[in-house]
N, C-alpha and C. Protein backbone atom coordinates (compact mmCIF):
# COMPACT_ATOMS: atom_id res chain seq x y z
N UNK A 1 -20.68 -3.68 -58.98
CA UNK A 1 -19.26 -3.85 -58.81
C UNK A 1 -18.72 -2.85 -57.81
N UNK A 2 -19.25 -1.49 -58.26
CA UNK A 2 -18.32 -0.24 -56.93
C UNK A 2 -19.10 -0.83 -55.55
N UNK A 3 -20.63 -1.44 -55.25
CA UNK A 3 -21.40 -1.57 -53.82
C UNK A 3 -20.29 -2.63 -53.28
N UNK A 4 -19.83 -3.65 -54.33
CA UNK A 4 -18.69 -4.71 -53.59
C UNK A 4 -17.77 -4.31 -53.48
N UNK A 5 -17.01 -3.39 -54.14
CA UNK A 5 -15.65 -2.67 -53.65
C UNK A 5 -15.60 -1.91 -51.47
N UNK A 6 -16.82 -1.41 -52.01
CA UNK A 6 -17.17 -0.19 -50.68
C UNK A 6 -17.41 -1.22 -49.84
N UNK A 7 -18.24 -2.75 -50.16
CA UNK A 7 -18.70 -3.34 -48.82
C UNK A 7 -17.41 -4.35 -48.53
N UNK A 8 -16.25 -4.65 -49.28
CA UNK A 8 -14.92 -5.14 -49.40
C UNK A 8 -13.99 -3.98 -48.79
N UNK A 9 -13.96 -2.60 -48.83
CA UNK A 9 -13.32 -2.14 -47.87
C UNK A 9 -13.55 -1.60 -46.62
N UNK A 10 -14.90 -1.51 -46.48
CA UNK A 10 -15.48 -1.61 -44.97
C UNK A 10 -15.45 -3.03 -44.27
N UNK A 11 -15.31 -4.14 -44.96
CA UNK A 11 -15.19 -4.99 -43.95
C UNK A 11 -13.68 -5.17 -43.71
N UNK A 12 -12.69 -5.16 -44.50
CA UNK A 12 -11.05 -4.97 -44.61
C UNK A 12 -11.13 -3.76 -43.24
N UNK A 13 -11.58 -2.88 -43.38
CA UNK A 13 -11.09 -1.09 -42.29
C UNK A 13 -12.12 -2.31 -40.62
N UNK A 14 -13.08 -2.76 -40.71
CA UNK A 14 -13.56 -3.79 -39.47
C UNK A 14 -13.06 -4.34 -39.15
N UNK A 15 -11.74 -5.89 -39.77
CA UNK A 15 -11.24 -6.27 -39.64
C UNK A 15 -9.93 -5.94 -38.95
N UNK A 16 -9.19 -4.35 -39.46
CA UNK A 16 -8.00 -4.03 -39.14
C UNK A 16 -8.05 -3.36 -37.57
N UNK A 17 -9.47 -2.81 -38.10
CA UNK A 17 -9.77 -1.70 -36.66
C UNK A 17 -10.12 -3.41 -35.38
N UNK A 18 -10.59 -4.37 -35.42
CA UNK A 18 -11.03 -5.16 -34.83
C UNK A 18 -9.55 -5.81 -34.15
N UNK A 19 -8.97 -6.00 -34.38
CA UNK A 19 -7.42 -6.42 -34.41
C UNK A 19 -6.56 -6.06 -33.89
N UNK A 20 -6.25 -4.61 -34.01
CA UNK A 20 -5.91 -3.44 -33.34
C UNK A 20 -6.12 -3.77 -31.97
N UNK A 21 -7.66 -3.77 -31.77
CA UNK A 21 -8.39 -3.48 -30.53
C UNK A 21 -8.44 -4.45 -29.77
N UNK A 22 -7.84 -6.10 -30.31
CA UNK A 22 -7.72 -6.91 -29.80
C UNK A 22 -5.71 -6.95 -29.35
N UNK A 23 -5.34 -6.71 -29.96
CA UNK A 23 -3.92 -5.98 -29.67
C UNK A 23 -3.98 -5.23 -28.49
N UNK A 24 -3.91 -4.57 -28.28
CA UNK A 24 -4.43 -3.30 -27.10
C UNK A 24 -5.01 -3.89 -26.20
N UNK A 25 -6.20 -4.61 -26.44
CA UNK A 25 -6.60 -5.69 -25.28
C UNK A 25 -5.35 -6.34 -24.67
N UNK A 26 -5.01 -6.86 -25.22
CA UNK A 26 -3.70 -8.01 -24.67
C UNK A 26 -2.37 -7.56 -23.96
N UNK A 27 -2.29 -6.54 -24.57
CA UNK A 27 -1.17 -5.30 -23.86
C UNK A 27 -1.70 -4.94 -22.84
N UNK A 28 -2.80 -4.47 -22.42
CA UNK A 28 -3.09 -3.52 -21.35
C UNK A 28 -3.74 -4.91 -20.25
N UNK A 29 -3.96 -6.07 -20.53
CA UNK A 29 -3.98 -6.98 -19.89
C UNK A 29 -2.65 -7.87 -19.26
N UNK A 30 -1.57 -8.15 -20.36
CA UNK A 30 -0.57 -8.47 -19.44
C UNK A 30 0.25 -7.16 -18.61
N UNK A 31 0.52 -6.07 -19.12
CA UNK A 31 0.47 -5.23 -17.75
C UNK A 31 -0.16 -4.86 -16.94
N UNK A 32 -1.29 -5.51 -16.56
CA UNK A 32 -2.09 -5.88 -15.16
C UNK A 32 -1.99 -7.03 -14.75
N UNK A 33 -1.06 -8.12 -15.12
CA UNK A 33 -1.11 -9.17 -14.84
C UNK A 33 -0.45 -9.23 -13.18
N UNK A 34 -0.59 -10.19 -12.76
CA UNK A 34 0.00 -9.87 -11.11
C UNK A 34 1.79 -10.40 -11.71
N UNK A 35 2.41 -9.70 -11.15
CA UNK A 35 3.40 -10.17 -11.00
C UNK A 35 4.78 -10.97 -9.95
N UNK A 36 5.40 -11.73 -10.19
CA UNK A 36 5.92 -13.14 -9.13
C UNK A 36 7.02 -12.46 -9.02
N UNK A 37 6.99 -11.67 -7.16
CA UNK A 37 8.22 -11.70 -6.93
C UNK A 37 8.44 -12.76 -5.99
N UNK A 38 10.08 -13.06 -6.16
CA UNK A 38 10.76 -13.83 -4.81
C UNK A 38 10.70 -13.48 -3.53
N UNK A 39 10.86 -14.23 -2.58
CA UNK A 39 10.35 -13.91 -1.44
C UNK A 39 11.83 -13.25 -0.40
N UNK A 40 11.85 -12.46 0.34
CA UNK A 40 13.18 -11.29 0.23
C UNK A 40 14.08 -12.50 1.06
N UNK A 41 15.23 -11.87 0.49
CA UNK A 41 16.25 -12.62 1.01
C UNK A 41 16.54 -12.41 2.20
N UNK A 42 17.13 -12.75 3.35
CA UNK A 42 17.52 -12.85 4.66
C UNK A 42 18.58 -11.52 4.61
N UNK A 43 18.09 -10.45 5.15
CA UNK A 43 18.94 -8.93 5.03
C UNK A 43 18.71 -8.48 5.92
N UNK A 44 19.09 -7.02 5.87
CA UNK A 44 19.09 -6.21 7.03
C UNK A 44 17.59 -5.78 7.93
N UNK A 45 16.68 -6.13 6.66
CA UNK A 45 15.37 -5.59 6.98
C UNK A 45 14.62 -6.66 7.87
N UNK A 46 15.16 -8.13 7.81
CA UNK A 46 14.51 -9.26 8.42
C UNK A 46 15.30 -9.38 9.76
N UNK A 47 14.37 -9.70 11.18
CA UNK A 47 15.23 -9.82 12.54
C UNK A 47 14.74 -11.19 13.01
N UNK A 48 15.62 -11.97 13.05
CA UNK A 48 15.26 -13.75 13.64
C UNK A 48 14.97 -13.44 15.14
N UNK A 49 13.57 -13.51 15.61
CA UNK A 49 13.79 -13.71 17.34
C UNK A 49 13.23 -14.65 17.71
N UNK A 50 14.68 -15.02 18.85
CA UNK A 50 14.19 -16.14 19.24
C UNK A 50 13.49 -16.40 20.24
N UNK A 51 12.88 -18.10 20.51
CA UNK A 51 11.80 -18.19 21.47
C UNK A 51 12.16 -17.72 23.24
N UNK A 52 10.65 -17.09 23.51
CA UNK A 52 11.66 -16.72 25.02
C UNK A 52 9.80 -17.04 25.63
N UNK A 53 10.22 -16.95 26.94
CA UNK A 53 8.94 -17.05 27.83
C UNK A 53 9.14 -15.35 28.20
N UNK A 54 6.86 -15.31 27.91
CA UNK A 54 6.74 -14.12 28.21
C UNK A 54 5.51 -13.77 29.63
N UNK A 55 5.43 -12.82 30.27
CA UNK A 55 4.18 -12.98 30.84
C UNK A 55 2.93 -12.24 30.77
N UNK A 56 2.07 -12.90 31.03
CA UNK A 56 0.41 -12.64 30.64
C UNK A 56 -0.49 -13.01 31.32
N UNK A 57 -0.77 -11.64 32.30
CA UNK A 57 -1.82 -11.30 32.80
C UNK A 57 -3.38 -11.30 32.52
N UNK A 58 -3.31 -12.75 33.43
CA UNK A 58 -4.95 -13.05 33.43
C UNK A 58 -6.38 -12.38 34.32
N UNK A 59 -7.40 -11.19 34.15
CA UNK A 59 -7.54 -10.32 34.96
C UNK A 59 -8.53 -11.38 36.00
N UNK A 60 -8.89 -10.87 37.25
CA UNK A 60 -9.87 -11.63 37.46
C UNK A 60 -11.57 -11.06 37.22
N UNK A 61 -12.37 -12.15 37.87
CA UNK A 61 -13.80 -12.00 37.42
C UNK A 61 -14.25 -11.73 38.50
N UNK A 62 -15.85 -11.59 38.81
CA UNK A 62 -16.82 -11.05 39.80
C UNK A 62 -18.19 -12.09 39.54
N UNK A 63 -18.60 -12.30 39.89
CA UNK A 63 -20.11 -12.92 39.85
C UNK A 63 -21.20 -12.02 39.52
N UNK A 64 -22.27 -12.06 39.50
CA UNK A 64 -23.30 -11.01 39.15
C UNK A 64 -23.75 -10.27 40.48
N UNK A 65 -23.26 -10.42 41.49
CA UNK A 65 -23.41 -9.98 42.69
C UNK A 65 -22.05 -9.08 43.38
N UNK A 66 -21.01 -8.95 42.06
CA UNK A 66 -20.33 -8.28 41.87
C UNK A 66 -19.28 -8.97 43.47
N UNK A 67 -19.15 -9.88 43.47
CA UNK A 67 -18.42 -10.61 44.65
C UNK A 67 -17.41 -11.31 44.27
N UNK A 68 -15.43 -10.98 44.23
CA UNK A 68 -14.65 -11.53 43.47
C UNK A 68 -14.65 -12.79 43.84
N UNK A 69 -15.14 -13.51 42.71
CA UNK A 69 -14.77 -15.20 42.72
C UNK A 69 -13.20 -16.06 42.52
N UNK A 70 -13.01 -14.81 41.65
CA UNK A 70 -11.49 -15.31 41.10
C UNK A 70 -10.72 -13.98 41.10
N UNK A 71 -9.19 -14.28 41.79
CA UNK A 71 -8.08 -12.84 41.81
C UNK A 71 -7.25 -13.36 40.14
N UNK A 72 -7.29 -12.06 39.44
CA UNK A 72 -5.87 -12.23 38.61
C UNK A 72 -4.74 -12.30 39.41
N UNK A 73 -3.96 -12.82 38.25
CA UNK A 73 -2.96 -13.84 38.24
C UNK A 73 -2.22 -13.79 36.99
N UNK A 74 -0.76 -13.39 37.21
CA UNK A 74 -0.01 -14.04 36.31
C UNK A 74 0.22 -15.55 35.60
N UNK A 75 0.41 -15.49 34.42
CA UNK A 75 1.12 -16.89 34.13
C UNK A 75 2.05 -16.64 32.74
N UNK A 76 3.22 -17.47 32.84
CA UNK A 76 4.54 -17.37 31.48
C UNK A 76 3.70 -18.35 30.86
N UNK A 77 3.64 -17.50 29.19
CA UNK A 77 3.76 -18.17 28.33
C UNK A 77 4.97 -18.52 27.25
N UNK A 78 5.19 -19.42 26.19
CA UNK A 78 6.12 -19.16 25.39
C UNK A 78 6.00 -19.24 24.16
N UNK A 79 6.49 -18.01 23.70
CA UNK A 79 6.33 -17.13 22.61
C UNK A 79 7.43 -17.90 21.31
N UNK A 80 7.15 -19.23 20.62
CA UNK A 80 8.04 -19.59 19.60
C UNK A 80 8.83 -18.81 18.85
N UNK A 81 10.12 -19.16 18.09
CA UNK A 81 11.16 -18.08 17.11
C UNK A 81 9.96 -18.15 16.36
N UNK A 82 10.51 -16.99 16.05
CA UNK A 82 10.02 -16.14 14.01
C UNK A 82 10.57 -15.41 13.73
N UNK A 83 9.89 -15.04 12.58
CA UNK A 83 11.18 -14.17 11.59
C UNK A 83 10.37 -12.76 11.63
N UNK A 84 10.76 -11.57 11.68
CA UNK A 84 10.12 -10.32 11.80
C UNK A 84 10.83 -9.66 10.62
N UNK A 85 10.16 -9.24 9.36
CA UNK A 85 10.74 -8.91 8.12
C UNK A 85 10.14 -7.03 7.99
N UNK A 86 10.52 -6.24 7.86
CA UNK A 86 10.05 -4.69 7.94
C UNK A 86 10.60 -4.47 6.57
N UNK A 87 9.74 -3.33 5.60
CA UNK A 87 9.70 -3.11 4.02
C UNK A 87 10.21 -1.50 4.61
């Protein structure tokens, strides 16, 4: 009768301690969870620029005889709007 008492409150103190530890699991897991922010609102920190033509220098090449085949040369490209957002 006392071996079933002792092996009835060691499995009761397994159970509580097991529980616990699954508690604590779950806590320390949703505060690692990723969290969903919104995406920032249109403020001071975000600058809209718009599309403009820019230029870009194409260099030239040489042959293996080191004899220029081709001179650089400019040419405009254009650079579409976007949004430039700084934290």
């Amino acid at each position: 009768m006392i071996n079933g008492l002792k092996r009835a409150a060691a499995l009761g103190a397994a159970a509580v301690a097991l529980a616990a530890g699954a508690v604590a699991g779950t806590v320390g897991t949703a505060s690692a969870a990723p969290q969903h922010h919104r995406p920032p609102a249109p403020s001071r920190h975000c600058v809209e620029a718009p599309g403009h033509w820019a230029r870009l220098w194409h260099p030239g090449y040489q042959d293996r005889h080191h004899h220029a085949r081709h001179a650089g040369y400019w040419t405009r490209v254009w650079q579409p709007a976007h949004r430039d957002c700084r934290r």
